[in-house]
Protein backbone atom coordinates (compact mmCIF):
# COMPACT_ATOMS: atom_id res chain seq x y z
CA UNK A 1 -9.01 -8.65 -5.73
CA UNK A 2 -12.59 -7.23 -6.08
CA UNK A 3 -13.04 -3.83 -7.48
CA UNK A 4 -14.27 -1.35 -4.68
CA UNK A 5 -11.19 -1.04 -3.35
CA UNK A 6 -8.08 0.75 -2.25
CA UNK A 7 -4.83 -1.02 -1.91
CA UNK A 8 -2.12 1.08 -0.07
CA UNK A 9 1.15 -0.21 0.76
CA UNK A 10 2.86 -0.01 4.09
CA UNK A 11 6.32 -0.30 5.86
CA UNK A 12 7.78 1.92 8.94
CA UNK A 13 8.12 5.29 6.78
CA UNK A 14 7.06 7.89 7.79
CA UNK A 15 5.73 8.72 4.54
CA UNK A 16 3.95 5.06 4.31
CA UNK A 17 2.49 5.70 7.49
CA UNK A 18 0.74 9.04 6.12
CA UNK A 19 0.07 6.91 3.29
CA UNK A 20 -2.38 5.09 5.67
CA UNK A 21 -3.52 7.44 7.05
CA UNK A 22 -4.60 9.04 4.17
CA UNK A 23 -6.02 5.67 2.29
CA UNK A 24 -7.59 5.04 5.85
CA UNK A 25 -9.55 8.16 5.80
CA UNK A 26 -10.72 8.08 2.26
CA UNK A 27 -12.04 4.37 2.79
CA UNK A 28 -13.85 5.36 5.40
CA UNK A 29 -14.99 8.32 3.40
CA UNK A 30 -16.30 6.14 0.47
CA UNK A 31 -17.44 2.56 2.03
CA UNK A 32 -14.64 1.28 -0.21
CA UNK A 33 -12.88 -2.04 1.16
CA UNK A 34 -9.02 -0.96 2.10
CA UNK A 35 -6.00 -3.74 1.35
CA UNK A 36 -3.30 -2.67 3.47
CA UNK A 37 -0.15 -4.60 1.96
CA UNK A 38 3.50 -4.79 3.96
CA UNK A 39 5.83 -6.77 1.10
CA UNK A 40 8.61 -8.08 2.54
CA UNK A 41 12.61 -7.77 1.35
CA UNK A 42 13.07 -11.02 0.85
CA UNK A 43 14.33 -13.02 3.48
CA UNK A 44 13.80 -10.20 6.12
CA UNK A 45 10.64 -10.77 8.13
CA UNK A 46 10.44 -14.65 7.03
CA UNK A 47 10.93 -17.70 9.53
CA UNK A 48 14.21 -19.54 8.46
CA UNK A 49 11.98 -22.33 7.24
CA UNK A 50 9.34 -20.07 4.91
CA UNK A 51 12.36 -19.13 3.21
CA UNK A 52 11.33 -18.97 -0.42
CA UNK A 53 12.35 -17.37 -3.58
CA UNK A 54 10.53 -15.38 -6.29
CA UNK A 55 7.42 -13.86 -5.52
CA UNK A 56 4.42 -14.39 -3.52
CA UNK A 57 1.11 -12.23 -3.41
CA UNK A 58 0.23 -13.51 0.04
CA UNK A 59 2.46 -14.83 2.60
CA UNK A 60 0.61 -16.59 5.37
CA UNK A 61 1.10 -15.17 9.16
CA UNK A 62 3.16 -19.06 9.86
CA UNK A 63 5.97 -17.33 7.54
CA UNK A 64 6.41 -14.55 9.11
CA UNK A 65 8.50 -13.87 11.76
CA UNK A 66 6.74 -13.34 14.73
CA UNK A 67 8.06 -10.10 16.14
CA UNK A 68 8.38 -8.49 12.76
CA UNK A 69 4.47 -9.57 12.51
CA UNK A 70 3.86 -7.67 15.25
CA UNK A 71 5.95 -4.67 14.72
CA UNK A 72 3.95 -4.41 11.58
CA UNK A 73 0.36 -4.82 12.87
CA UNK A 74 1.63 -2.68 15.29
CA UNK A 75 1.81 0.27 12.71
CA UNK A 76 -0.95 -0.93 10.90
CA UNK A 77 -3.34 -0.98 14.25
CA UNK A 78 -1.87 3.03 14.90
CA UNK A 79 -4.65 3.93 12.45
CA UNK A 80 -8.09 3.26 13.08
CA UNK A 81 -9.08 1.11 9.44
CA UNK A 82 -12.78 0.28 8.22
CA UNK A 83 -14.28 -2.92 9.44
CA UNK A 84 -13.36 -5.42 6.95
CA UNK A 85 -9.74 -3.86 6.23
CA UNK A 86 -7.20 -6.28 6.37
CA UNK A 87 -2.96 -6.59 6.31
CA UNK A 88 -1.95 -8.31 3.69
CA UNK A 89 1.68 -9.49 3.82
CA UNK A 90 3.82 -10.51 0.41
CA UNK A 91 6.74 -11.04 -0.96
CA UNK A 92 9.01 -9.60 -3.83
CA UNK A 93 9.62 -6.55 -5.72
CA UNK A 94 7.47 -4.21 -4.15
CA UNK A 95 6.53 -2.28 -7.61
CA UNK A 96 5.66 -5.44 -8.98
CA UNK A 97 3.40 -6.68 -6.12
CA UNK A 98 1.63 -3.58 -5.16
CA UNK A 99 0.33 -3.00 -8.86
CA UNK A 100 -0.24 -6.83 -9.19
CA UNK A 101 -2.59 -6.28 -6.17
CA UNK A 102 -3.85 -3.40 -7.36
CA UNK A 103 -4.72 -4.49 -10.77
CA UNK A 104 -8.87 -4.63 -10.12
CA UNK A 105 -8.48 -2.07 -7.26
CA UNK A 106 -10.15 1.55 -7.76
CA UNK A 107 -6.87 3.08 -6.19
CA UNK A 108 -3.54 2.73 -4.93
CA UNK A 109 -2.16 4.82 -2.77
CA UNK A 110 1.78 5.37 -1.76
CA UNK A 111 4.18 6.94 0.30
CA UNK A 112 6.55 8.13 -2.51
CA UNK A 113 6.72 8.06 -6.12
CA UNK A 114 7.73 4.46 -6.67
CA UNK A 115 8.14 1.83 -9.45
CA UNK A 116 4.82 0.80 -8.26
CA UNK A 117 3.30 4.33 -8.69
CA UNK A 118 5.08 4.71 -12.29
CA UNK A 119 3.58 0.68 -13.37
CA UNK A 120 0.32 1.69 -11.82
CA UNK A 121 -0.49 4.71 -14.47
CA UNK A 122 -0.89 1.67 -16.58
CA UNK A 123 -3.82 -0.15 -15.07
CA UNK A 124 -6.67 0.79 -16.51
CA UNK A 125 -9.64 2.09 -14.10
CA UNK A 126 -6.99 2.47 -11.08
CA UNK A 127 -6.43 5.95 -9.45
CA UNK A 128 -2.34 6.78 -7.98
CA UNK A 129 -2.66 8.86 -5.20
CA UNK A 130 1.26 9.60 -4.35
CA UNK A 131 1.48 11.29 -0.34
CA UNK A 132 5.40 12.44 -0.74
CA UNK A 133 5.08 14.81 2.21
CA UNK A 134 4.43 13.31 5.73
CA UNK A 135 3.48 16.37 6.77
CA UNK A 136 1.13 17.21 4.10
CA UNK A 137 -1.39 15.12 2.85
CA UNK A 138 -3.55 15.78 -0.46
CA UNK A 139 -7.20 16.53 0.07
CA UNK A 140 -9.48 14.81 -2.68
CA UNK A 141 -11.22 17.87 -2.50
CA UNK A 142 -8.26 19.28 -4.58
CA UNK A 143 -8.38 16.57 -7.35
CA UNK A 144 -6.71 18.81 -9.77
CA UNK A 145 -3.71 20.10 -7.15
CA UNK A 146 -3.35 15.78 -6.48
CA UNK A 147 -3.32 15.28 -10.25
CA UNK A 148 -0.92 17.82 -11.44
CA UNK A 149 1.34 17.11 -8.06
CA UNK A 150 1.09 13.10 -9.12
CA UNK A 151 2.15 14.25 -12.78
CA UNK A 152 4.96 15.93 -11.70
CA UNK A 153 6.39 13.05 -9.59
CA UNK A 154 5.55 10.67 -12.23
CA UNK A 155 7.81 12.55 -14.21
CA UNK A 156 10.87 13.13 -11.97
């Protein structure tokens, strides 16, 4: 993973989904490169025969069932990402991926206050933007509203 970037992770929630959104827009705002990354719940999603245990950082598209491929590019193609974005599927914990991913990236950015989010405060150099509320999404024109609102989750 180069720096530059923003990894967000993404799944069928609706909070996920404004997740994208939001990482979507601010990519576009910056020039930074966006990492969209689905992790799969082991063995959901996964042909019977790319059935494997433990964790992988990419799964290749050959491993992944085909309709639950496209259900997921499906979301991922509802939002209109940078040239140069791409969909990134893995496997495992999803804490544990997303801040592996995310451990040269300038930012991650989730749907709720996760394991991932509460890993993530210790990469150094790597912003948490937290979007809890579907319905309302954090400006980074209010960095100190996101920060204290990110603090606050961080510590529920």
């Amino acid at each position: 993973m180069i720096s530059n970037s923003i990894v967000v992770g993404l799944d069928d929630s609706a909070t996920s989904r404004a997740a994208h959104r939001w990482a979507t827009a601010y990519a576009h705002t910056t020039g930074k490169d966006l990492r969209v990354v689905h992790v799969l719940d082991w063995p959901i999603g996964l042909n019977p025969c790319a059935v494997k245990s433990g964790t992988r950082l990419r799964v290749p598209k050959q491993d992944v069932a085909e309709p639950y491929w496209r259900g997921i590019h499906r979301i991922f193609d509802d939002t209109s990402s940078p040239p140069g974005s791409i969909l990134q599927f893995a496997q495992g914990d999803v804490g544990d991926v997303l801040v592996r991913l995310s451990a040269n990236a300038d930012l991650l950015v989730v749907g709720s206050a996760t394991a991932a989010a509460k890993r993530a405060r210790n990469i150094p150099g790597c912003e948490i933007e937290i979007l809890p509320n579907a319905g309302h999404l954090m400006s980074v024109d209010e960095p100190e509203f996101v920060s204290a609102h990110i603090e606050n989750l961080l510590e529920y």
